[in-house]
C-alpha atoms as a PDB file:
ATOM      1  CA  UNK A   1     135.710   4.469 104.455  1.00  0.00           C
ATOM      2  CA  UNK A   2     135.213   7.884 106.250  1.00  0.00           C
ATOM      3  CA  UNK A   3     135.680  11.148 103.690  1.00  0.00           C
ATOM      4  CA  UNK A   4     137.882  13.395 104.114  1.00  0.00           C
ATOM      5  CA  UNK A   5     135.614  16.231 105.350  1.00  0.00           C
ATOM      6  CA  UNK A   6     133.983  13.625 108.334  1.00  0.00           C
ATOM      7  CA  UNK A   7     138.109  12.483 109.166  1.00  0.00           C
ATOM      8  CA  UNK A   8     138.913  16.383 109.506  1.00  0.00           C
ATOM      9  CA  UNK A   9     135.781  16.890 111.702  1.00  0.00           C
ATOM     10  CA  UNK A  10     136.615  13.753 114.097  1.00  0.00           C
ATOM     11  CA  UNK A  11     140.254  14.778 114.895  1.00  0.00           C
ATOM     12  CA  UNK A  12     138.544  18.207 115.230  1.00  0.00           C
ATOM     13  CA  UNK A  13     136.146  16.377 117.752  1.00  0.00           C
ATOM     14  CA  UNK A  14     138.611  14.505 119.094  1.00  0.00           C
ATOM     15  CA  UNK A  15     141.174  17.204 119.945  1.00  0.00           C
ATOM     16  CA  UNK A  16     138.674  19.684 121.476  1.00  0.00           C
ATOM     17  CA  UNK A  17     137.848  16.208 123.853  1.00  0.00           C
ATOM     18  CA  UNK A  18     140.959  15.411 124.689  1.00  0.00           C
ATOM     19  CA  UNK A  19     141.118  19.077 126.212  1.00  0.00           C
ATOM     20  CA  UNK A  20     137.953  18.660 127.875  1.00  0.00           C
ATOM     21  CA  UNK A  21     139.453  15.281 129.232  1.00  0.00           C
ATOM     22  CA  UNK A  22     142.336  17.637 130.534  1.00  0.00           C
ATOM     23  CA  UNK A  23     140.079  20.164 131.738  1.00  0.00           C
ATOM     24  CA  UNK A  24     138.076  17.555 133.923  1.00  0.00           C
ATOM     25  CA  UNK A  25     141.459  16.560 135.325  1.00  0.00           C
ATOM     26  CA  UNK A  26     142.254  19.400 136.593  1.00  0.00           C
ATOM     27  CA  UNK A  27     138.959  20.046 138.348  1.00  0.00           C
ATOM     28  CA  UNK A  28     139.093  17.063 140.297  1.00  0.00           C
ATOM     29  CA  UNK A  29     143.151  17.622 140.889  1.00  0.00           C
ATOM     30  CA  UNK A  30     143.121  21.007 141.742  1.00  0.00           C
ATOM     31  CA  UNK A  31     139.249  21.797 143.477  1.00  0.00           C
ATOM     32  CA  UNK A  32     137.189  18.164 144.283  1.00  0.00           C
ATOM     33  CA  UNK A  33     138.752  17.895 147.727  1.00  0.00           C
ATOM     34  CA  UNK A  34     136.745  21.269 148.546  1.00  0.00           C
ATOM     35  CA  UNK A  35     133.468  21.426 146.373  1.00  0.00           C
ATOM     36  CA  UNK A  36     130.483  19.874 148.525  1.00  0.00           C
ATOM     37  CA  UNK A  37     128.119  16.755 146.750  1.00  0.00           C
ATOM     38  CA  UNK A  38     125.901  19.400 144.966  1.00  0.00           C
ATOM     39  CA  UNK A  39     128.514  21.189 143.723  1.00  0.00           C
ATOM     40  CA  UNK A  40     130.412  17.834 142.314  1.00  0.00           C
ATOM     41  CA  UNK A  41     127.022  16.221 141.167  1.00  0.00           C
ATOM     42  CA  UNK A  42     126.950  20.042 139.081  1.00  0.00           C
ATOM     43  CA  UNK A  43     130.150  19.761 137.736  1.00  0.00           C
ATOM     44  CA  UNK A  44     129.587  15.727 136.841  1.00  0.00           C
ATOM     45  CA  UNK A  45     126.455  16.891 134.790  1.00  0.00           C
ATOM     46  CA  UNK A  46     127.928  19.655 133.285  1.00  0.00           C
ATOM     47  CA  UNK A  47     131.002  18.009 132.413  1.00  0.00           C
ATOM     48  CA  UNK A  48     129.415  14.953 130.741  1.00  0.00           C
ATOM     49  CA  UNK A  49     126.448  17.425 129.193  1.00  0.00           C
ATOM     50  CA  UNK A  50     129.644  18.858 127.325  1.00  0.00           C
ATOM     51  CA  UNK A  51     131.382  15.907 126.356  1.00  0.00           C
ATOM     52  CA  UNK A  52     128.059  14.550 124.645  1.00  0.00           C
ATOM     53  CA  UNK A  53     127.991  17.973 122.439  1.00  0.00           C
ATOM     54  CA  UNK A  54     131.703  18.108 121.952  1.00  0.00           C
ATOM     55  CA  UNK A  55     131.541  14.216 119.971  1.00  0.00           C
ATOM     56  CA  UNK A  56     128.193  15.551 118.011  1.00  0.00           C
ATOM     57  CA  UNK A  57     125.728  13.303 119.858  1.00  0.00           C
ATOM     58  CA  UNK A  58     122.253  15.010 120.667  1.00  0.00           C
ATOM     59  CA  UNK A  59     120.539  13.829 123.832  1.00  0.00           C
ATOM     60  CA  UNK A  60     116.945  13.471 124.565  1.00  0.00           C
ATOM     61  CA  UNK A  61     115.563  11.890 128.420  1.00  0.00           C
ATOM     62  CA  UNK A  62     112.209  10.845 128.749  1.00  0.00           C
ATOM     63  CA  UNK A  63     111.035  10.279 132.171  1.00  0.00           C
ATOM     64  CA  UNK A  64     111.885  11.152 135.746  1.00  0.00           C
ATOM     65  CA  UNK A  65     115.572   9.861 137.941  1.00  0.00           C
ATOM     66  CA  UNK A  66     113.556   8.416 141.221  1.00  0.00           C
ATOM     67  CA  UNK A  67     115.020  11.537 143.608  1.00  0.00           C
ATOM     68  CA  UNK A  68     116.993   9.538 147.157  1.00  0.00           C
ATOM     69  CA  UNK A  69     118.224   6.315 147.348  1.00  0.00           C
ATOM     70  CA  UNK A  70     117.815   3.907 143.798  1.00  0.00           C
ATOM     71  CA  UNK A  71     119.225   0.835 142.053  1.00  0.00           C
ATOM     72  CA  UNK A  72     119.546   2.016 138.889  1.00  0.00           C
ATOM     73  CA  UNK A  73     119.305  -1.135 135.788  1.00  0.00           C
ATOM     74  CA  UNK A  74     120.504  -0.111 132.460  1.00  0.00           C
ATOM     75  CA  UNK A  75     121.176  -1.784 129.024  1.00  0.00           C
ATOM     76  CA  UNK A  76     124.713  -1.507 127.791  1.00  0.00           C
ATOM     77  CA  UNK A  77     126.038  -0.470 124.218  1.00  0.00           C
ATOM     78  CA  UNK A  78     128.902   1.258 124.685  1.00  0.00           C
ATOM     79  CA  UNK A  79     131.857   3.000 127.216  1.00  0.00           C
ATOM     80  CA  UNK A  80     129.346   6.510 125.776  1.00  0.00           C
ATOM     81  CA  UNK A  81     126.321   4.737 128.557  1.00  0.00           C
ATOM     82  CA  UNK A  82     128.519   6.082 131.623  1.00  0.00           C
ATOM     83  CA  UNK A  83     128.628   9.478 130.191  1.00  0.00           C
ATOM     84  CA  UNK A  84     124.746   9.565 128.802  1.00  0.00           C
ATOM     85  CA  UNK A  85     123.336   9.036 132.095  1.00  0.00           C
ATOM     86  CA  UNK A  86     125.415  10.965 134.007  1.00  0.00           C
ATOM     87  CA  UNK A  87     124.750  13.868 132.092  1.00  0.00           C
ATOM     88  CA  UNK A  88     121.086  13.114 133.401  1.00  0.00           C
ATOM     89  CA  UNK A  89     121.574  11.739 136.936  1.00  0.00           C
ATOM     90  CA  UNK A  90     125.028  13.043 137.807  1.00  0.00           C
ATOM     91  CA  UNK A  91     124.390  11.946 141.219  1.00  0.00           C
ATOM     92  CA  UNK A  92     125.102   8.027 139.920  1.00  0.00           C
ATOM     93  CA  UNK A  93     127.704   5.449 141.239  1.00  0.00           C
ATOM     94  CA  UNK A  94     128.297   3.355 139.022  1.00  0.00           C
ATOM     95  CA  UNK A  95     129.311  -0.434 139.072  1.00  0.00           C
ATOM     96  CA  UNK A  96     132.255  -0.440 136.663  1.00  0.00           C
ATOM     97  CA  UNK A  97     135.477  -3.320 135.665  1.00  0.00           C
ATOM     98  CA  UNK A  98     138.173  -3.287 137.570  1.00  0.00           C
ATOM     99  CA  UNK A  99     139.782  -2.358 134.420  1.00  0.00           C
ATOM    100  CA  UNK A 100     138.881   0.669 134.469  1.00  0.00           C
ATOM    101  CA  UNK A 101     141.106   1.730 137.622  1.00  0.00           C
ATOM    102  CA  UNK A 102     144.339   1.354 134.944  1.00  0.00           C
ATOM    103  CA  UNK A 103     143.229   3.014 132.421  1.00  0.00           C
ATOM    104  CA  UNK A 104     145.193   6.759 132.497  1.00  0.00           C
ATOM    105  CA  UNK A 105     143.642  10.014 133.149  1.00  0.00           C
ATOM    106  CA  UNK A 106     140.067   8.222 132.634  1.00  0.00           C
ATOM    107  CA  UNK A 107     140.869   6.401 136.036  1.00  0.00           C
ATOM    108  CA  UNK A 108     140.802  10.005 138.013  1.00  0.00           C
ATOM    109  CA  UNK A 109     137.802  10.969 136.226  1.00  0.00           C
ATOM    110  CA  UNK A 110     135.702   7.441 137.078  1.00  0.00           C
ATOM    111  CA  UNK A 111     137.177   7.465 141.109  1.00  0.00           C
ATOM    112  CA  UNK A 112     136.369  11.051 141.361  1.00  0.00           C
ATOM    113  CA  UNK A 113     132.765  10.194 140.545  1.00  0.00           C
ATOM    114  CA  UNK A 114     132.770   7.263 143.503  1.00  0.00           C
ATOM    115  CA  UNK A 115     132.556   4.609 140.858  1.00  0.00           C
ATOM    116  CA  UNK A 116     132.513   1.181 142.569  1.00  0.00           C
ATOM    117  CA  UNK A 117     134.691  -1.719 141.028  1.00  0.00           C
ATOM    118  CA  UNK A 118     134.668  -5.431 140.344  1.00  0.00           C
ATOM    119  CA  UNK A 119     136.445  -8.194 138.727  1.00  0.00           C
ATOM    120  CA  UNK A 120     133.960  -9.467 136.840  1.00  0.00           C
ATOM    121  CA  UNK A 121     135.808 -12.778 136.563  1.00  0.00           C
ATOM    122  CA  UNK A 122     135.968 -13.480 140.182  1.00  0.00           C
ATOM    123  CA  UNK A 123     133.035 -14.413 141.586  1.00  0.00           C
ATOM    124  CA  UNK A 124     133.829 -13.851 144.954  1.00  0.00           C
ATOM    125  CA  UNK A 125     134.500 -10.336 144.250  1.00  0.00           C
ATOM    126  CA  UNK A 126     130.923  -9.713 143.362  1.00  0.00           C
ATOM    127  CA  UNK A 127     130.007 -10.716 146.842  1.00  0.00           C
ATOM    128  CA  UNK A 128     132.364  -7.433 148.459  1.00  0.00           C
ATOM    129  CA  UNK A 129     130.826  -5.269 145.613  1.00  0.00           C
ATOM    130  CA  UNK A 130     127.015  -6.428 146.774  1.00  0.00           C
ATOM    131  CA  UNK A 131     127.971  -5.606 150.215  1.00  0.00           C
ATOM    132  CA  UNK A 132     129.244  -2.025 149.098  1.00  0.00           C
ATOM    133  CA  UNK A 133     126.286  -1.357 147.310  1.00  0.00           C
ATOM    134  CA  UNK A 134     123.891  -1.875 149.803  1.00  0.00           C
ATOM    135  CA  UNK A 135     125.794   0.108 152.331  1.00  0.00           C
ATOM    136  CA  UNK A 136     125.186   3.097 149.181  1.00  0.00           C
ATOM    137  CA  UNK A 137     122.087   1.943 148.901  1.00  0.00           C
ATOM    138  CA  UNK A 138     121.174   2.110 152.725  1.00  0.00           C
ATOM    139  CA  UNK A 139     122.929   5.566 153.266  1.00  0.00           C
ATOM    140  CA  UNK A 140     120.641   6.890 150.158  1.00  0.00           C
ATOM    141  CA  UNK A 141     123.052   7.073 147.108  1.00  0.00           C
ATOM    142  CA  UNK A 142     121.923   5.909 143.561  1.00  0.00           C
ATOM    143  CA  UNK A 143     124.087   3.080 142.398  1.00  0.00           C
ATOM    144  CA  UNK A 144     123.654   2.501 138.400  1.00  0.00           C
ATOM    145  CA  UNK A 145     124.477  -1.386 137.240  1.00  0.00           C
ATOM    146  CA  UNK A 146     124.783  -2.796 133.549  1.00  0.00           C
ATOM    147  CA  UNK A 147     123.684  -6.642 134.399  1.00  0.00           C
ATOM    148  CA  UNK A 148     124.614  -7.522 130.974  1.00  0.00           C
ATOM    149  CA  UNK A 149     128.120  -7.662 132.521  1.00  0.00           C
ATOM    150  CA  UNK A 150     129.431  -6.689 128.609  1.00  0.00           C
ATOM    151  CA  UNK A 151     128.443  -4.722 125.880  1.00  0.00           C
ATOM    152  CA  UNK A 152     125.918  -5.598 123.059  1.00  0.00           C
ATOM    153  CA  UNK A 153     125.533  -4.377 119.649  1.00  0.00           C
ATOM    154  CA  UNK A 154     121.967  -2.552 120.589  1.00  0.00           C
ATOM    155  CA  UNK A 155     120.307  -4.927 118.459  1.00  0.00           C
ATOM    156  CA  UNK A 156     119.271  -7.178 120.928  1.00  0.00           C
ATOM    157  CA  UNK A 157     119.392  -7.635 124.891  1.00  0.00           C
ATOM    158  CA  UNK A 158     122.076  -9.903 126.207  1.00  0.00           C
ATOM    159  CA  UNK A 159     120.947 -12.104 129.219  1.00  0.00           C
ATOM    160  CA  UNK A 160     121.034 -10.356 132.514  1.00  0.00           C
ATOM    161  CA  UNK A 161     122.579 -11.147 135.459  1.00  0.00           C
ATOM    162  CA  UNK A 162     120.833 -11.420 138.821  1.00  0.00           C
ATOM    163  CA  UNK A 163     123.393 -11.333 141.373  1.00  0.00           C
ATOM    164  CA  UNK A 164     124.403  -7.170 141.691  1.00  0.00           C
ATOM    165  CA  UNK A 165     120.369  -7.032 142.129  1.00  0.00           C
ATOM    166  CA  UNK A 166     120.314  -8.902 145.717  1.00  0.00           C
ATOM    167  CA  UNK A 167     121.926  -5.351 146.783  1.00  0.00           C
ATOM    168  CA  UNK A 168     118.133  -3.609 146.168  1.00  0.00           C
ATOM    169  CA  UNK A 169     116.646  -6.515 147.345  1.00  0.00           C
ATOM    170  CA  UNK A 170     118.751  -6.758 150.952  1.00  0.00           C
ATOM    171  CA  UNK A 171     117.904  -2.804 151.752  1.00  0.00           C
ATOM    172  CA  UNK A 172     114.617  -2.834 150.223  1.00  0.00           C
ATOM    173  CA  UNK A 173     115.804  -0.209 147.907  1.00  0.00           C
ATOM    174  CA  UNK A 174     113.362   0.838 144.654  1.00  0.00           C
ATOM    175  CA  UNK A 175     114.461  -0.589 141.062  1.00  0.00           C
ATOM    176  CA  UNK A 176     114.999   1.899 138.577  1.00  0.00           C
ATOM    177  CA  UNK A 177     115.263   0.800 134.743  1.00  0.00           C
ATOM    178  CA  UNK A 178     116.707   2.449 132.387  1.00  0.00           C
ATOM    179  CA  UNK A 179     116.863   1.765 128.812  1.00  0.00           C
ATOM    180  CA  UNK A 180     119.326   3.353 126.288  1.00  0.00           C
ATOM    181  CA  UNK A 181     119.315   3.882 122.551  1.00  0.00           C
ATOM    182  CA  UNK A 182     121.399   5.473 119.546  1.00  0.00           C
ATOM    183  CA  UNK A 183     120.247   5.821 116.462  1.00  0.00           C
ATOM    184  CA  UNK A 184     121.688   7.885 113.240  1.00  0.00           C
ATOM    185  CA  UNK A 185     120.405   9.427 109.630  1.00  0.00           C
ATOM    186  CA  UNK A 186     119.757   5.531 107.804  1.00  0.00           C
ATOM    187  CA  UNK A 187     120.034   3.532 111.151  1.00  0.00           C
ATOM    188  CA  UNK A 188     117.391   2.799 113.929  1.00  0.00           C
ATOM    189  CA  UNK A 189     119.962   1.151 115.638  1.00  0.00           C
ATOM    190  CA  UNK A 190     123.674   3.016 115.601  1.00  0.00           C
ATOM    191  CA  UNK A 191     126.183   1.181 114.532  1.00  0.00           C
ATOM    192  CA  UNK A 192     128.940   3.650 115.270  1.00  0.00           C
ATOM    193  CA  UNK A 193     128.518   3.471 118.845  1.00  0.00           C
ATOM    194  CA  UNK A 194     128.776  -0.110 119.254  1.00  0.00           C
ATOM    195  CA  UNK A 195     131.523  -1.211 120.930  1.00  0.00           C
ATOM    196  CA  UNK A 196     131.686  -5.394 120.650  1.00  0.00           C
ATOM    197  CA  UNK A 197     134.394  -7.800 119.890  1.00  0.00           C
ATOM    198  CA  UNK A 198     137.918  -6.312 119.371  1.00  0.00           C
ATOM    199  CA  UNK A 199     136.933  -2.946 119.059  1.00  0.00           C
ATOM    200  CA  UNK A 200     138.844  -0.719 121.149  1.00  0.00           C
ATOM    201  CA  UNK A 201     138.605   2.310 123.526  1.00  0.00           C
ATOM    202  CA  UNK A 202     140.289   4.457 120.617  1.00  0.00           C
ATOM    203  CA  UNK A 203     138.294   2.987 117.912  1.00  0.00           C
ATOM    204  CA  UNK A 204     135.548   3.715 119.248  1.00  0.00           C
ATOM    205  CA  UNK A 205     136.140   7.090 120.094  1.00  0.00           C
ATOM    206  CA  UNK A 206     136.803   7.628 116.085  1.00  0.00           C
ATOM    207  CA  UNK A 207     133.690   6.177 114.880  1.00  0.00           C
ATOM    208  CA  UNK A 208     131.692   8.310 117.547  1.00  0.00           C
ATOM    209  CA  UNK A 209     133.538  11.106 116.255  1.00  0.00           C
ATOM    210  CA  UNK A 210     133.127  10.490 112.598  1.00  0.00           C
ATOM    211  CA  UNK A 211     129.555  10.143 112.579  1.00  0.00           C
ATOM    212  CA  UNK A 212     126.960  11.972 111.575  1.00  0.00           C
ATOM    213  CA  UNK A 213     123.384  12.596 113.503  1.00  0.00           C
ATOM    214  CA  UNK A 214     124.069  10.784 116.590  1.00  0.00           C
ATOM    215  CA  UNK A 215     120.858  10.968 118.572  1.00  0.00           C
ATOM    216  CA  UNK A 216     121.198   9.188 122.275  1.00  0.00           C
ATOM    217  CA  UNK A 217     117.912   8.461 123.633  1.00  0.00           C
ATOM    218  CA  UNK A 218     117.220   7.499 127.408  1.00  0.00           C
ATOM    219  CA  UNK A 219     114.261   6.161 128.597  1.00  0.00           C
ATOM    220  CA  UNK A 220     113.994   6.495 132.122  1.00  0.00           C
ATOM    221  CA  UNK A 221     110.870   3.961 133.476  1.00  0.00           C
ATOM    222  CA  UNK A 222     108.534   4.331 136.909  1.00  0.00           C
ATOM    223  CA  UNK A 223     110.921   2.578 140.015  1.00  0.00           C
ATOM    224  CA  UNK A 224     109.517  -0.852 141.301  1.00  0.00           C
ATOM    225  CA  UNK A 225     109.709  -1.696 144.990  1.00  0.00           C
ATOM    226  CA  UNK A 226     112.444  -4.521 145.379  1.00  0.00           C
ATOM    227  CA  UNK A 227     111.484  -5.998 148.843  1.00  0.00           C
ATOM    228  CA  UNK A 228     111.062  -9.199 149.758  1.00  0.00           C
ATOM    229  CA  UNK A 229     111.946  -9.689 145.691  1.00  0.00           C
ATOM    230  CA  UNK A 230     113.175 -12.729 144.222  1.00  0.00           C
ATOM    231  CA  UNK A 231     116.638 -11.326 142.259  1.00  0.00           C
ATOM    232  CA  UNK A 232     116.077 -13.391 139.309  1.00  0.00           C
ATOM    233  CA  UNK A 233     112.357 -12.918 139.192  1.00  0.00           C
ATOM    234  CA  UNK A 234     113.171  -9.224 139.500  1.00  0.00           C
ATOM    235  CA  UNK A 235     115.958  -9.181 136.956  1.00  0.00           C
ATOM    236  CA  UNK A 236     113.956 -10.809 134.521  1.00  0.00           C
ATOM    237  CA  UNK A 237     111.230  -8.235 134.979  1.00  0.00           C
ATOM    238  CA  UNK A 238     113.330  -5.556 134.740  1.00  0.00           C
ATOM    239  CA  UNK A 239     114.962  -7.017 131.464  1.00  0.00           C
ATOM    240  CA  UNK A 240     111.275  -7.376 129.568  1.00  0.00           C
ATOM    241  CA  UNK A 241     110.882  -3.488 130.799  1.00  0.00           C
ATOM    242  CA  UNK A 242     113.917  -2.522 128.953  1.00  0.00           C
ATOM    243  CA  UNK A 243     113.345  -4.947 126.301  1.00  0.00           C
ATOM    244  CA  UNK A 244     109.377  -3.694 125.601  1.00  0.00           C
ATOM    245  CA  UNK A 245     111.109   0.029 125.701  1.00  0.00           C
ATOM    246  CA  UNK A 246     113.658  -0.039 123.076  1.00  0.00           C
ATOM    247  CA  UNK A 247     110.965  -2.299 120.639  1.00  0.00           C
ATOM    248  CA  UNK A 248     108.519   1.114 121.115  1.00  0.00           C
ATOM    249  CA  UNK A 249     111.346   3.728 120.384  1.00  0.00           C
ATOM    250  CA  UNK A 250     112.370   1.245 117.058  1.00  0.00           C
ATOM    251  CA  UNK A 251     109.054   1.401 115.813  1.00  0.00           C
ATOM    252  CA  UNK A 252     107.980   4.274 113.044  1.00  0.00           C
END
């Protein structure tokens, strides 16, 4: 049951992000049409920096975003992943549900950062979303991709799924992994961020809120050529990375 004290300090949270929310808004509404890439790719970073400090989490990168054209493989936890690694690699498309497009004033926000979408239960659909992302790929965008295809719990890996990967391998395009962790005061492995099951956008945003000590941790691992690849030989690979990362950042 949260205390008094942490509810008070979550709607406090919570309020000063919905106004950030509304602030984003009306960058992209009112000034996106005439800010170049560098410009939006500052605003993305700062924007997502922000919304990391205004919800109490405290982020720490280790390692290098592969500059040009990368497919970028990341473990998924929670909605928070989008906003962690954009605050490092603003620059990222991501590969997002098609759910996403309907959800209000979050929808502006996601299109306005060239997010790419798919329906996740249409396989056919994943086809047209390969073929966008190697056109992204090809013209020298980063394109960011949770294979899990769902969040976990961050105790454990879900399988991954090859077929987004055939994009990297098609244009020859380097493999970047990246793995993510939270953690809090008592807990190697958050379990405020998790957002499994029923839990739901707004629940999620409360127990973020509420908590105390959120450290986000992103591990950001040397690219691997993708050429010639086999995707589920790759994937695999790129899962054990990820895998062998977050054992080494659980351990004392």
């Amino acid at each position: 049951m949260t205390s008094p004290s942490r509810a008070l300090r979550a709607v406090w949270r919570l309020a000063r992000t919905a106004v950030h929310v509304l602030h984003g808004l009306a960058i992209v509404i009112t000034r996106w049409p005439r800010l170049d890439p560098a410009q939006r790719h500052a605003r993305v970073a700062w924007w997502a920096g922000k919304q990391l400090r205004l919800l109490g989490v405290r982020q720490t990168v280790d390692g290098e975003f592969r500059p040009g054209g990368a497919l970028l493989v990341a473990n998924h936890v929670s909605w928070l992943d989008i906003v962690l690694i954009h605050s490092a690699c603003p620059h990222a498309r991501f590969v997002s549900k098609a759910d996403v497009k309907h959800w209000p004033l979050v929808n502006q926000l996601t299109m306005a950062a060239d997010t790419l979408y798919i329906e996740r239960e249409n396989k056919r659909d994943a086809v047209r979303v390969v073929h966008q992302m190697a056109a992204a790929l090809a013209a020298g965008d980063t394109v960011a991709v949770f294979p899990e295809g769902t969040t976990g719990d961050g105790h454990a890996l879900l399988p991954f799924h090859a077929n987004l990967l055939q994009a990297a391998v098609t244009t020859g395009t380097p493999v970047q992994a990246v793995a993510l962790r939270y953690s809090q005061p008592g807990h190697a492995v958050s379990p405020a961020v998790a957002w499994v099951g029923d839990v739901t956008l707004l629940q999620s945003l409360w127990s973020i809120a509420a908590a105390d000590g959120l450290q986000a941790g992103v591990r950001v691992l040397p690219p691997q050529g993708s050429r010639h690849a086999d995707r589920r030989a790759l994937v695999a690979h790129v899962r054990d990375v990820i895998a062998d990362a977050l054992a080494a950042a659980s351990r004392p």
